[in-house]
Protein backbone atom coordinates (compact mmCIF):
# COMPACT_ATOMS: atom_id res chain seq x y z
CA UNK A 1 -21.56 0.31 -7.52
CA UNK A 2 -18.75 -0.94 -9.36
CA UNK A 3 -15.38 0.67 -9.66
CA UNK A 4 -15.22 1.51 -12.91
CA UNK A 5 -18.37 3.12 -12.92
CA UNK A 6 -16.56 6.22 -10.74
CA UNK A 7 -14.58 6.95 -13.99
CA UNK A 8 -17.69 6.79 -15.88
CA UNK A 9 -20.01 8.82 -13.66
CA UNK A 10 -16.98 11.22 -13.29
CA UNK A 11 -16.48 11.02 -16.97
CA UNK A 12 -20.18 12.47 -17.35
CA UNK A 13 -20.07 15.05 -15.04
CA UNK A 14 -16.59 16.52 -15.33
CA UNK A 15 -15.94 15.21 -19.54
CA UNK A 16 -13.16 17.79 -20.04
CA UNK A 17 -11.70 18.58 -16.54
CA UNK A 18 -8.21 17.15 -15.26
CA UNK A 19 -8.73 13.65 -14.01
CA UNK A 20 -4.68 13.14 -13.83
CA UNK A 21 -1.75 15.23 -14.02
CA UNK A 22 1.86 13.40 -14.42
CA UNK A 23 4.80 14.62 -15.96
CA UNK A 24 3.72 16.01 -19.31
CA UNK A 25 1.21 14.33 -19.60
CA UNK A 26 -2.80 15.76 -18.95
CA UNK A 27 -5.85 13.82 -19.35
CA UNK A 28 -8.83 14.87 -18.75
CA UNK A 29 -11.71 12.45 -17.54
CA UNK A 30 -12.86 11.68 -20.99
CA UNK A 31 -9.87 10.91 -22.12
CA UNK A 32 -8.93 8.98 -19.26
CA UNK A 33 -12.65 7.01 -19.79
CA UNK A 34 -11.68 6.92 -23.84
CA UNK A 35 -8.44 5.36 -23.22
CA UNK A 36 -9.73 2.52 -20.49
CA UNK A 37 -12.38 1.74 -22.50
CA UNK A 38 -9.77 1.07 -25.83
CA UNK A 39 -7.38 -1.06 -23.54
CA UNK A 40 -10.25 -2.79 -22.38
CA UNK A 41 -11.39 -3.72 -25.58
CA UNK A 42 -8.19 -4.70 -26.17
CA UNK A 43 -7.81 -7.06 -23.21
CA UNK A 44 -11.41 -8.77 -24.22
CA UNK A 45 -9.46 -9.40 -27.66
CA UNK A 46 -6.76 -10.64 -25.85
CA UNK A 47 -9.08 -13.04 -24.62
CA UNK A 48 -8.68 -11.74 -20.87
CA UNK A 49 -12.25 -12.18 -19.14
CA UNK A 50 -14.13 -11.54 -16.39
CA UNK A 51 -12.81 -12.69 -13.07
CA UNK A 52 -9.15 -13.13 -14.86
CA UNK A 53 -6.27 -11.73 -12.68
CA UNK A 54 -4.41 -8.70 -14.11
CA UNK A 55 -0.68 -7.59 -12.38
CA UNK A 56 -0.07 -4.56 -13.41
CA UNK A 57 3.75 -4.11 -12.78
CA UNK A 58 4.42 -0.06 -13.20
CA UNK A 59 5.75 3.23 -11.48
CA UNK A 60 3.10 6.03 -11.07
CA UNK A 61 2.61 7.10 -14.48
CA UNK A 62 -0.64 7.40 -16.56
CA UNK A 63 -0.35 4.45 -18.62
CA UNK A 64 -1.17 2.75 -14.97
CA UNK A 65 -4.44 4.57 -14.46
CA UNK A 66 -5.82 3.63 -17.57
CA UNK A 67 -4.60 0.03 -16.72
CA UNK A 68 -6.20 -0.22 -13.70
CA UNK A 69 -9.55 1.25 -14.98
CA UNK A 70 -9.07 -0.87 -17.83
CA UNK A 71 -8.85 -4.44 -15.94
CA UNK A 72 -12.25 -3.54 -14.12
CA UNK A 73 -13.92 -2.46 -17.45
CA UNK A 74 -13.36 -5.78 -18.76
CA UNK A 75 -14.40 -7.69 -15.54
CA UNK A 76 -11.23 -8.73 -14.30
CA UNK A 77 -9.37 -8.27 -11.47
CA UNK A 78 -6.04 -6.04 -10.69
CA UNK A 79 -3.38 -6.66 -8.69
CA UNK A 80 -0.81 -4.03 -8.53
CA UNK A 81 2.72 -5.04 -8.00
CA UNK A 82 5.30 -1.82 -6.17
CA UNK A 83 7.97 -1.56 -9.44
CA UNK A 84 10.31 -2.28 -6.98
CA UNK A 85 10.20 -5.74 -6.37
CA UNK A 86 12.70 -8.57 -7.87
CA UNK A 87 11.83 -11.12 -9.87
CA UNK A 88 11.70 -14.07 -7.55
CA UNK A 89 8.83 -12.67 -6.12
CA UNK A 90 6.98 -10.96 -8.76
CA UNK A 91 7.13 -14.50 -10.06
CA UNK A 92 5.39 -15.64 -7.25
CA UNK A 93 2.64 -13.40 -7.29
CA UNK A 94 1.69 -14.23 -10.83
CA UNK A 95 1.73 -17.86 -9.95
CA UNK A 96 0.30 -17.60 -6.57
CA UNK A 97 -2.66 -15.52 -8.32
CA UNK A 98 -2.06 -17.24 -11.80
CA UNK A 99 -2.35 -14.23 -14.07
CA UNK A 100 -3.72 -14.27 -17.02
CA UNK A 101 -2.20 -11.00 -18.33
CA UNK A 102 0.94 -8.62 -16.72
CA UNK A 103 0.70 -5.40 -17.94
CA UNK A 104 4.27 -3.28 -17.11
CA UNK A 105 6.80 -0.69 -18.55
CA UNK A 106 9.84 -0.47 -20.74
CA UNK A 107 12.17 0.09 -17.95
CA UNK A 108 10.37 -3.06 -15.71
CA UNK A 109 10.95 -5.46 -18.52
CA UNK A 110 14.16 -7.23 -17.91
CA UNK A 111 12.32 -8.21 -14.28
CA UNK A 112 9.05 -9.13 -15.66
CA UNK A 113 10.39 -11.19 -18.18
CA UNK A 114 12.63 -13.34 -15.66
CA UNK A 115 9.47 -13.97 -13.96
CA UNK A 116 6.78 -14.27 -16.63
CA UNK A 117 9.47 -16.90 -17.69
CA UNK A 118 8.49 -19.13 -15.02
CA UNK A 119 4.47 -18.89 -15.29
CA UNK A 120 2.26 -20.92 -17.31
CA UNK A 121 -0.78 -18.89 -16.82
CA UNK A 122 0.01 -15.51 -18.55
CA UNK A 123 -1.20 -15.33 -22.05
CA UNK A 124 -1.30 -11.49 -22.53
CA UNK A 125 1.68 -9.16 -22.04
CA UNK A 126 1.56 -5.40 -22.28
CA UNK A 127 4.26 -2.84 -22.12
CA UNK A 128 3.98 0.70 -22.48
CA UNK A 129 7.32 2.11 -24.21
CA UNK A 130 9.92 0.78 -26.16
CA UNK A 131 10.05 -2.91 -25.76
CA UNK A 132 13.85 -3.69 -24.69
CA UNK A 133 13.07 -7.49 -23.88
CA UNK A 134 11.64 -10.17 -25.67
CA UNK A 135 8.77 -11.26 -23.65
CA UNK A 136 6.28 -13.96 -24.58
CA UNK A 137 2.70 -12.99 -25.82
CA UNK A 138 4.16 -9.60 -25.97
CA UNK A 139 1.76 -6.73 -27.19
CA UNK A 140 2.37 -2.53 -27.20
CA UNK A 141 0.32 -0.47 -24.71
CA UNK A 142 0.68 2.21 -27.58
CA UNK A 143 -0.49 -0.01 -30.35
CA UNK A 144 -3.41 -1.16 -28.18
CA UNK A 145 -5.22 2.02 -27.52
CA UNK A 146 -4.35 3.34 -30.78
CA UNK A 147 -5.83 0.13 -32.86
CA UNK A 148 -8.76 -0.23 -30.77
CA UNK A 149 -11.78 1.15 -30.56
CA UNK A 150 -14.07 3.09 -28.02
CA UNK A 151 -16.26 0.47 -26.74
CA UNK A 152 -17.56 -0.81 -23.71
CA UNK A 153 -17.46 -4.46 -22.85
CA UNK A 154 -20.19 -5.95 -21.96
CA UNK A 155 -18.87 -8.30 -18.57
CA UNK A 156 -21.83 -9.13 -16.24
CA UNK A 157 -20.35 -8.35 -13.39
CA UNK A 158 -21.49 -7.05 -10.03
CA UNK A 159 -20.37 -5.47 -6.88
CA UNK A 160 -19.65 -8.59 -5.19
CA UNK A 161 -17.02 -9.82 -7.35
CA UNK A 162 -13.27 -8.70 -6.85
CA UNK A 163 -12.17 -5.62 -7.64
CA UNK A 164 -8.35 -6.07 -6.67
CA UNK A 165 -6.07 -8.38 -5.43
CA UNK A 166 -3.28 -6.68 -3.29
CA UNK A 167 -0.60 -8.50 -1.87
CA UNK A 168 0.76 -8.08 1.37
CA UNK A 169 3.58 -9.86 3.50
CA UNK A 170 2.39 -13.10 5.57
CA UNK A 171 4.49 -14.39 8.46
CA UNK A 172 5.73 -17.49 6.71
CA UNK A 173 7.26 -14.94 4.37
CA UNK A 174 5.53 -15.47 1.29
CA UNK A 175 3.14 -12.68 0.07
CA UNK A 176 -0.64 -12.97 0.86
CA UNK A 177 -3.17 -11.59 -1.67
CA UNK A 178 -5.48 -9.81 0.24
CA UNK A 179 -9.60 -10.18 -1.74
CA UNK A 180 -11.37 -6.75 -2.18
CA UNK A 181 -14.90 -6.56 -3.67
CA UNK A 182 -16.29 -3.42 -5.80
CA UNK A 183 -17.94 -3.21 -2.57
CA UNK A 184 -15.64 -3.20 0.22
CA UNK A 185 -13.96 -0.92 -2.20
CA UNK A 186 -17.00 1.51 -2.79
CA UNK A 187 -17.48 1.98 1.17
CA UNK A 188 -13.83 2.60 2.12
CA UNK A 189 -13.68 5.38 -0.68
CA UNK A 190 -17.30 6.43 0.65
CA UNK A 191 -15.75 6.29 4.25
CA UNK A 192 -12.31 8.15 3.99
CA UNK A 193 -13.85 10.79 1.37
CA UNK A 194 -16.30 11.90 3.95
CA UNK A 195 -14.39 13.03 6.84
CA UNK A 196 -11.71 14.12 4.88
CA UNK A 197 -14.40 16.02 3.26
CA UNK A 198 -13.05 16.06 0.12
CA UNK A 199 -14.62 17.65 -3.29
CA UNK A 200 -14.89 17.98 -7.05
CA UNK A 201 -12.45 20.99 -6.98
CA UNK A 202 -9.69 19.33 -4.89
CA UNK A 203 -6.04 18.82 -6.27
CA UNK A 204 -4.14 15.73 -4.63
CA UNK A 205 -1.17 15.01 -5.14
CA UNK A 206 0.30 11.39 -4.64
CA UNK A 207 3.91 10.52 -4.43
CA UNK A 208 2.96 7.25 -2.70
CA UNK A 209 3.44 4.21 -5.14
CA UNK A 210 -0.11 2.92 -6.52
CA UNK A 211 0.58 -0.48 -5.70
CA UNK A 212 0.85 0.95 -1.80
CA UNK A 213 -3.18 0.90 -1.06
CA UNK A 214 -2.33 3.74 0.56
CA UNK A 215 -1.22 5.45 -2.93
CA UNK A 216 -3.66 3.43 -4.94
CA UNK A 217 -6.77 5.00 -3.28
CA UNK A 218 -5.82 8.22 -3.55
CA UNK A 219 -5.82 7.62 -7.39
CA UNK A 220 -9.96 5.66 -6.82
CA UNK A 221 -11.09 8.59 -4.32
CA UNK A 222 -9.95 11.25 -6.66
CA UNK A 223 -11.96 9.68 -9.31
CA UNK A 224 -15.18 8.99 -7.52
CA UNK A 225 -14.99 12.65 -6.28
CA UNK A 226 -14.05 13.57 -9.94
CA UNK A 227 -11.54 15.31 -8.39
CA UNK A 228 -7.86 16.11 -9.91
CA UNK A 229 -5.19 13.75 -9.20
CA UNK A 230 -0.91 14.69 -9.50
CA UNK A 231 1.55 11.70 -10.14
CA UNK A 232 4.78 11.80 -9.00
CA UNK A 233 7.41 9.00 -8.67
CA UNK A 234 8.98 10.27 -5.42
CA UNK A 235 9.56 12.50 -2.56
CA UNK A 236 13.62 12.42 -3.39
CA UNK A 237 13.24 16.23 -3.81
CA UNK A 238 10.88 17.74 -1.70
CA UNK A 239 11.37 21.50 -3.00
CA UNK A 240 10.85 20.48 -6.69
CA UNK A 241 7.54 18.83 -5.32
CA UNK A 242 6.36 21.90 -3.31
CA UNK A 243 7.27 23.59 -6.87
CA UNK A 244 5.08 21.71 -8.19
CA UNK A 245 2.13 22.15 -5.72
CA UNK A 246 2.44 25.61 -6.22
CA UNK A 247 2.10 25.09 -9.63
CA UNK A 248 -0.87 22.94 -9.62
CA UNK A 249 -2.69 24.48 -7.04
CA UNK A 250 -2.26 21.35 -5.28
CA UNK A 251 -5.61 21.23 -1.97
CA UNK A 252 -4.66 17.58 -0.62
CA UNK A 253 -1.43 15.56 0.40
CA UNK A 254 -1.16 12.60 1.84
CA UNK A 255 2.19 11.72 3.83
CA UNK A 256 3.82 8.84 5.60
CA UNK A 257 6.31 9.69 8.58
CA UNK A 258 9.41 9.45 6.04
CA UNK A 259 8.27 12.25 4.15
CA UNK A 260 7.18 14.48 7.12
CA UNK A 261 10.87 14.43 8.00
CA UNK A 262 12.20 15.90 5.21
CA UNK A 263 9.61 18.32 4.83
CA UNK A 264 10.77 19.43 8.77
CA UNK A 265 14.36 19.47 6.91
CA UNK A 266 13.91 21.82 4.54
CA UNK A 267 14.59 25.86 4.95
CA UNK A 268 12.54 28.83 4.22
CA UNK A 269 9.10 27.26 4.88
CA UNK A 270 6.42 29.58 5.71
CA UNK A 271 2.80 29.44 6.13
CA UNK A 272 2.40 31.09 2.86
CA UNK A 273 4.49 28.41 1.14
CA UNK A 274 1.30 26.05 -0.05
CA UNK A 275 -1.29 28.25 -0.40
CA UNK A 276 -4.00 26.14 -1.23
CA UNK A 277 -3.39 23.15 0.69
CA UNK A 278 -6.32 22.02 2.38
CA UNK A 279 -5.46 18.91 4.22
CA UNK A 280 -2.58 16.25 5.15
CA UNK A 281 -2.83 12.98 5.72
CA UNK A 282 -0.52 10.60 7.30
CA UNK A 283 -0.59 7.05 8.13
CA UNK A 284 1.33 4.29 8.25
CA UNK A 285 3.19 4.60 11.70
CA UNK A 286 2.17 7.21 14.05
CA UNK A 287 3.83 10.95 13.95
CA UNK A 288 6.03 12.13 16.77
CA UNK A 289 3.82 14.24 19.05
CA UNK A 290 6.42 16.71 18.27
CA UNK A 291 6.61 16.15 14.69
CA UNK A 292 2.86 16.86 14.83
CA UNK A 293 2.85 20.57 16.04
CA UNK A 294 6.00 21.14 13.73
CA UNK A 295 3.75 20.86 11.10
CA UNK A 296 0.81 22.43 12.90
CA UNK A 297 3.53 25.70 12.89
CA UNK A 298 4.39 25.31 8.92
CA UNK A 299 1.00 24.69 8.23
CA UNK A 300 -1.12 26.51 10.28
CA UNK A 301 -4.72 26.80 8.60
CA UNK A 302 -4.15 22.96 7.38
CA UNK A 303 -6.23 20.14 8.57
CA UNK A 304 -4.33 17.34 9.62
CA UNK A 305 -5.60 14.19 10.06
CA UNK A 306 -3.63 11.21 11.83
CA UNK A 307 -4.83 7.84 10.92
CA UNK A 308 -4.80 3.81 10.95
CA UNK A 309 -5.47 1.44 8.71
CA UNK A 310 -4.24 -2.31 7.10
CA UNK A 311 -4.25 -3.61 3.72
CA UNK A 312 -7.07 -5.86 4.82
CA UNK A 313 -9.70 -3.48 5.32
CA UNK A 314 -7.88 -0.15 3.71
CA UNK A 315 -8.86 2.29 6.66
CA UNK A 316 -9.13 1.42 10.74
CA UNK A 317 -9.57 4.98 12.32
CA UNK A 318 -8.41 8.46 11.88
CA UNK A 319 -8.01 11.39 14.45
CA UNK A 320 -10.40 14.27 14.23
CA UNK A 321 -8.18 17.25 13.07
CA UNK A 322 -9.48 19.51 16.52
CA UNK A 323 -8.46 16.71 18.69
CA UNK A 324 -4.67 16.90 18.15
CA UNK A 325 -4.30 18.95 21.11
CA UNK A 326 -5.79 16.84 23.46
CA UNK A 327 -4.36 13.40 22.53
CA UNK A 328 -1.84 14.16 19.74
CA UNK A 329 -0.83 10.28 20.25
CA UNK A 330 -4.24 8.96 19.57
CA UNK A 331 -5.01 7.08 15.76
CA UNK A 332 -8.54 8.39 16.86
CA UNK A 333 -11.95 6.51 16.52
CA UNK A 334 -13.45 4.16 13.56
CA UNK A 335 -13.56 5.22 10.53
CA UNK A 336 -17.55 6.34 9.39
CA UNK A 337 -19.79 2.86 8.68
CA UNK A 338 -17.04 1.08 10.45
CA UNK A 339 -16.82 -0.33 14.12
CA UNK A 340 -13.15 -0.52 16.46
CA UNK A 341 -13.23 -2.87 19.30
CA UNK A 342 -10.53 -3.76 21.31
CA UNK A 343 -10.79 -7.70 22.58
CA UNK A 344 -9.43 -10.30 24.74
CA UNK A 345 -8.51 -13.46 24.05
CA UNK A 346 -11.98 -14.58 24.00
CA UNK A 347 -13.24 -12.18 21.60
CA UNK A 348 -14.76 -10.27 24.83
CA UNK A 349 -14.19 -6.12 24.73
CA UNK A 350 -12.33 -4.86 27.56
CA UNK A 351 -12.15 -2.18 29.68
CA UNK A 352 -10.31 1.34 28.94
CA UNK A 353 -6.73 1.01 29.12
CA UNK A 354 -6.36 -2.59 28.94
CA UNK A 355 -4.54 -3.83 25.89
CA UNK A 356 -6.31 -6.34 23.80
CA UNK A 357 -6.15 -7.26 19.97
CA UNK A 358 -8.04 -4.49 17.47
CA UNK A 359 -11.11 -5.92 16.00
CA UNK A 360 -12.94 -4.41 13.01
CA UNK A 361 -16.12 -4.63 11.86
CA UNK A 362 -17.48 -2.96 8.24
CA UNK A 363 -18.68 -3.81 4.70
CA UNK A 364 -14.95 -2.80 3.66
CA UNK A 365 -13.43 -5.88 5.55
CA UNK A 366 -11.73 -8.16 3.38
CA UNK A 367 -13.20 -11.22 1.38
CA UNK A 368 -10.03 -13.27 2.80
CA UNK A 369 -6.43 -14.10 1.36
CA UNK A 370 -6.11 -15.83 -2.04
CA UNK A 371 -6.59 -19.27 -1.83
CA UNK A 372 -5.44 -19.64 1.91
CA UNK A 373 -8.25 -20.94 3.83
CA UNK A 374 -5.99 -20.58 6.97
CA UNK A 375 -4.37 -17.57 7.06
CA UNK A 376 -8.07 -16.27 6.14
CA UNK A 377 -9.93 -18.39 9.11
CA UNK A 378 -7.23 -16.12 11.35
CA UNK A 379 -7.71 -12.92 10.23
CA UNK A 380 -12.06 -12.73 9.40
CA UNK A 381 -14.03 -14.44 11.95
CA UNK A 382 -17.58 -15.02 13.37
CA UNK A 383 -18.30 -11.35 15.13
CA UNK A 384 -21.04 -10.83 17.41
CA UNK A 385 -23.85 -11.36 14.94
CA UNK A 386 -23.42 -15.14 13.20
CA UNK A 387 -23.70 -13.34 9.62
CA UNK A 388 -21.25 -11.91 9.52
CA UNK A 389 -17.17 -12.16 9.99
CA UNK A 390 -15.17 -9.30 11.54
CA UNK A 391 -11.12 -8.44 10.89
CA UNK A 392 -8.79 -9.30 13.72
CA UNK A 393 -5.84 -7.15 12.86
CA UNK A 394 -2.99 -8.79 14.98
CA UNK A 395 -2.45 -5.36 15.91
CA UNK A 396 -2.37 -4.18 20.22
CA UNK A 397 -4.76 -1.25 20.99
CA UNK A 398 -5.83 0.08 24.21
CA UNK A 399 -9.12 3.03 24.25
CA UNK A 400 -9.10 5.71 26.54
CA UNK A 401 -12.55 6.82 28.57
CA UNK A 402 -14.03 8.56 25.42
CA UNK A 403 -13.22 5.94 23.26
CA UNK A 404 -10.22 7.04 21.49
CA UNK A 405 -7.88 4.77 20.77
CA UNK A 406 -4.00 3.88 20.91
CA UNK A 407 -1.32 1.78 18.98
CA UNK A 408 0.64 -0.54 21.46
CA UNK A 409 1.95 -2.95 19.21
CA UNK A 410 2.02 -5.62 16.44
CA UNK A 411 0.74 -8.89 17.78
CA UNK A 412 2.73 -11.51 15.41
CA UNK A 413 6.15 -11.08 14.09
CA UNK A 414 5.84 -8.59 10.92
CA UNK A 415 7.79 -5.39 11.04
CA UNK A 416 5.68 -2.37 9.48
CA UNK A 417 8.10 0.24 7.97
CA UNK A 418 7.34 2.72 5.66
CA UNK A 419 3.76 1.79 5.68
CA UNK A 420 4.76 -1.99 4.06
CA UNK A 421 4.89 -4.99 5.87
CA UNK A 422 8.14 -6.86 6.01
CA UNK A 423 8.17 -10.66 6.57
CA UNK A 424 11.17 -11.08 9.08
CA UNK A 425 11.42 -14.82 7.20
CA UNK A 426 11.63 -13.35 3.97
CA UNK A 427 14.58 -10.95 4.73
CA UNK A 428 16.22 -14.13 7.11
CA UNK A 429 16.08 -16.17 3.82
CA UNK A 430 18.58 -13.63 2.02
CA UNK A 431 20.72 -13.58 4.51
CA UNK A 432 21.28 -17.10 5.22
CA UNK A 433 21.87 -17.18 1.18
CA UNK A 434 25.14 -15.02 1.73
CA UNK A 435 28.16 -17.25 1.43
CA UNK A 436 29.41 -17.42 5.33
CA UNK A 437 26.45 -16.52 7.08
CA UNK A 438 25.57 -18.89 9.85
CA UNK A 439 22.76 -17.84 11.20
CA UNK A 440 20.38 -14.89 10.93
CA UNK A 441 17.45 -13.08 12.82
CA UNK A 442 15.44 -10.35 11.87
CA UNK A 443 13.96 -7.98 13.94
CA UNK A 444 11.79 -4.30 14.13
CA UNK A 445 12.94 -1.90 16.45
CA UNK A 446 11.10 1.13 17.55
CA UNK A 447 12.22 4.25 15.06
CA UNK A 448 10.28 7.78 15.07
CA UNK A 449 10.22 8.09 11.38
CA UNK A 450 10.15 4.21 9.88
CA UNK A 451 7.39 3.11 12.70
CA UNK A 452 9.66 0.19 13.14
CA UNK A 453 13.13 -0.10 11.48
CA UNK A 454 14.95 -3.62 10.33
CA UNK A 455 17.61 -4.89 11.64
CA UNK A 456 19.13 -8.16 11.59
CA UNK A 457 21.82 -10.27 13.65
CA UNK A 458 24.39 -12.12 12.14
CA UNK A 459 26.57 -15.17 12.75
CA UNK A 460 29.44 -15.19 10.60
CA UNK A 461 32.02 -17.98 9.70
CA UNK A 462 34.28 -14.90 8.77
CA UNK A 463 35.47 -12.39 9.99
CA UNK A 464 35.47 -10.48 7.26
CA UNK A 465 32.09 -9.89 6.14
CA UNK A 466 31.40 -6.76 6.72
CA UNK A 467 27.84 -5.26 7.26
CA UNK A 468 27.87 -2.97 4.10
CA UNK A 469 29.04 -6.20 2.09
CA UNK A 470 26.03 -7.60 3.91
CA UNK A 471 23.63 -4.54 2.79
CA UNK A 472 24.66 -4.61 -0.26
CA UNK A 473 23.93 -8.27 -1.03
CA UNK A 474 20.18 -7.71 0.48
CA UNK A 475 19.74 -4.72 -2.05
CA UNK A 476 20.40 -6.84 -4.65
CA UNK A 477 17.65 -8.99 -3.85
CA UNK A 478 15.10 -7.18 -2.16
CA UNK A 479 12.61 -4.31 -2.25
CA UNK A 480 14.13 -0.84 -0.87
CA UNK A 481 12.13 -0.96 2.61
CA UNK A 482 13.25 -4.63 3.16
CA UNK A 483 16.63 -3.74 3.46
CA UNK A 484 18.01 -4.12 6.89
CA UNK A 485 18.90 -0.38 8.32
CA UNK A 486 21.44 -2.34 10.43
CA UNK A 487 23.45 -5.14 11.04
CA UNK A 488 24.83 -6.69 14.59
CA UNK A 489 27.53 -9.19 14.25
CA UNK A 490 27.23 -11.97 17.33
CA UNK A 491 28.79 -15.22 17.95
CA UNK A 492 25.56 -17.00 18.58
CA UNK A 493 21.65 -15.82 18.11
CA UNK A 494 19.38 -16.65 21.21
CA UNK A 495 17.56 -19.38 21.80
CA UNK A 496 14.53 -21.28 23.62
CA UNK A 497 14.46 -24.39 25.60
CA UNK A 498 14.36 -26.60 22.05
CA UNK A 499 16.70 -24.65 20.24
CA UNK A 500 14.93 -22.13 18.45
CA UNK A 501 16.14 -18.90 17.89
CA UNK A 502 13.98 -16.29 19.92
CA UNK A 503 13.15 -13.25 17.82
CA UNK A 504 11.72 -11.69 21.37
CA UNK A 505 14.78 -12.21 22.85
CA UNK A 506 16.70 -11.10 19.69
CA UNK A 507 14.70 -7.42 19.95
CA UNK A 508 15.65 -7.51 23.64
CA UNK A 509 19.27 -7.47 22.94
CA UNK A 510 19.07 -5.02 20.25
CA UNK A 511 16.86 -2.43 22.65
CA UNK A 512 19.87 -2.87 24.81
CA UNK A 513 22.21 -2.18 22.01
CA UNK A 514 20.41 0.46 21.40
């Protein structure tokens, strides 16, 4: 099945029930199946067509829903872009992926512009809101769904043709778009609905950003299960959000270790404070043991589920909620339909408690990256069956007797914070752009909360840069969770034999810093 046919089935079944709930705003699945199908139309006049790439630049807000469901009704393909990111490399992305349309918001359009400026592929821009910047082939989302009509277009496509195109950090520090089909999509929604056991009558609510694929499936699986999905733009204020759970009856939340503790922060929290809430989810680094049966105390008839997963294949594993007492450590087993091997070298699996690289195997594994045949021949490769290619994750496991198994480590150089990946290259290349930096080094060090925090060490030609001069300059050229959390001034930056600098060695000094 293809994506877009979850709105419609959903739109059938459930025509005038709450599909998504942000701000003011309320539509209910017909509407939300109304409006895709006008921007849709839209985008065929537009002359966007099937296969076509569509960014769609944009906070959580519900002109991004019907964007997304949109792109797919017309045959094209959506890449979602976190409304964070600078120009230099949203610029990037719509080259890399050579868009044919960006679709973004009033307040985004000073950045889009200064990178739609440099592309020679987009001939479609949309923008929902006032339009504050001239931007070329420049159309209103408003005037769009209001002048067109509700009609379906008539694509051709099937569920082997991409769905999305999500970019993710690579270690030479450009992003890599990571090549989902309808139906690697279709079977990681299947998968992650069913043992979170989730149903028509659930209420989610998503802080996450939708161009996090953690977010961003929250918004599909809430929509296959016709389901009712809250927008919000952040977890800044966690009591105005519980308000709003209240409020909204809210039976599902998914977390990342960041948001856990602030929830741990905050006073007067009872077990009567959600009373609806279902489940949690949490994912991208693993929650403190301790952090765990915190929660377990707030939220005592709650199932929590502890999980793993990557961009490449959406979800690895998760942790059976009735197992947290016995290995409250564990990211659990595979995922349903889905294998977890750990490996050697060789490809062989090894025994319980050796360390070897994750291996998955699934019909939600990845197409490959975007037009790189290399980084792709890396990452998917021939499994034990010569049909078929398997996802090695780069990531360290090690399984236990029964099976369960255990994050050790990453296996290349990228830092996961936050649930992103951060390029260590990417972050170097601002710093060495600040005028008297030397040399720089970027590294992830163990943090409870982050997964992995960034730091970098500095050589200076002057004493008097400072490292909230140095902060400072990085915020003003990259994403939020790029940001170094620290700086460590040094005379000189490690080395090998021939001269390069060492990031191992690098961490080593900072975990003695530390």
């Amino acid at each position: 099945m293809r994506v877009e046919e979850f709105l419609r089935e959903s739109a059938r079944k459930y025509s005038n029930k709450e599909a998504i709930v942000t701000g003011n705003r309320r539509l209910a699945y017909r509407e939300l199946d109304d409006l895709s199908d006008r921007l849709a139309w839209a985008l065929s006049e537009g002359g966007i067509r099937r296969g076509d790439r569509v960014v769609i630049f944009m906070e959580n807000i519900w002109e991004a829903t019907v964007s997304i469901f949109a792109t797919l009704k017309v045959g094209a393909v959506f890449s979602p872009v976190n409304p964070s990111t600078k120009a230099e490399k949203l610029a990037y992305i719509i080259e890399n992926c050579r868009a044919s349309s960006v679709i973004t918001q009033s307040k985004l359009t000073e950045v889009a512009a200064a990178a739609i400026e440099r592309s020679s592929s987009v001939r479609l821009t949309v923008v929902a809101g006032e339009m504050k910047v001239s931007l070329p082939f420049c159309v209103s989302f408003q005037d769009l769904i209001d002048q067109s009509p509700i009609e379906a277009v008539a694509h051709g496509g099937i569920d082997q043709d991409l769905a999305m195109l999500i970019y993710t950090s690579g270690s030479t520090g450009r992003p890599k778009g990571v090549m989902m089909s309808h139906r690697n999509v279709e079977a990681a929604a299947t998968s992650i609905t069913s043992y979170v056991q989730n149903v028509p009558s659930d209420i989610i609510l998503n802080v996450l950003p939708i161009a996090f694929d953690y977010g961003l499936y929250q918004l599909i699986m809430s929509v296959k299960m016709g389901a009712t999905l809250v927008l919000e733009k952040s977890f800044a204020f966690p009591n105005a959000i519980f308000e709003t759970m209240r409020k909204e009856r809210v039976t599902g939340l998914p977390l990342v270790p960041t948001m856990v503790a602030l929830i741990l922060q905050m006073r007067n929290i009872t077990p009567t404070s959600l009373p609806d809430l279902r489940y949690i989810t949490n994912t991208a680094a693993a929650l403190p043991p301790s952090h765990i049966a915190r929660l377990r105390e707030l939220f005592p008839s709650v199932r929590l589920y502890s999980m793993y997963g990557l961009t490449e294949c959406k979800r690895c594993t998760y942790l059976p909620p009735e197992q947290l007492d016995t290995r409250p450590d564990s990211v659990g087993i595979a995922i349903p339909n889905t294998e977890a091997v750990v490996v050697d070298e060789d490809g062989k699996p090894v025994a319980p408690g050796i360390v070897g690289e994750l291996v998955i195997r699934g019909p939600h594994v990845m197409q490959g990256y975007w037009e790189d045949e290399a980084a792709t021949k890396r990452a998917l490769r021939t499994g034990q069956n010569p049909w078929e290619n398997v996802l090695y994750t780069g990531d360290l496991f090690r399984a236990d007797e029964e099976g369960y198994l255990y994050f050790v480590g990453r296996k290349d150089d990228i830092i996961k914070t936050r649930g992103e990946k951060v390029a260590p290259k990417e972050v170097e290349a601002v710093l060495h752009a600040y005028p008297g930096v030397i040399e720089a080094v970027v590294v992830g060090v163990h943090d409870l909360i982050l997964g992995q925090a960034v730091h970098a060490i500095v050589v200076t030609q002057s004493k008097t840069i400072t490292e909230q001069s140095v902060i400072r300059h990085c915020v003003t050229y990259l994403e939020d969770y790029m940001v170094p959390k620290a700086i460590t001034f040094r005379s000189s930056l490690p080395k090998t034999d021939t001269g390069k600098v060492s990031r191992r060695l690098a961490a080593e000094i900072l975990e003695h810093v530390e």
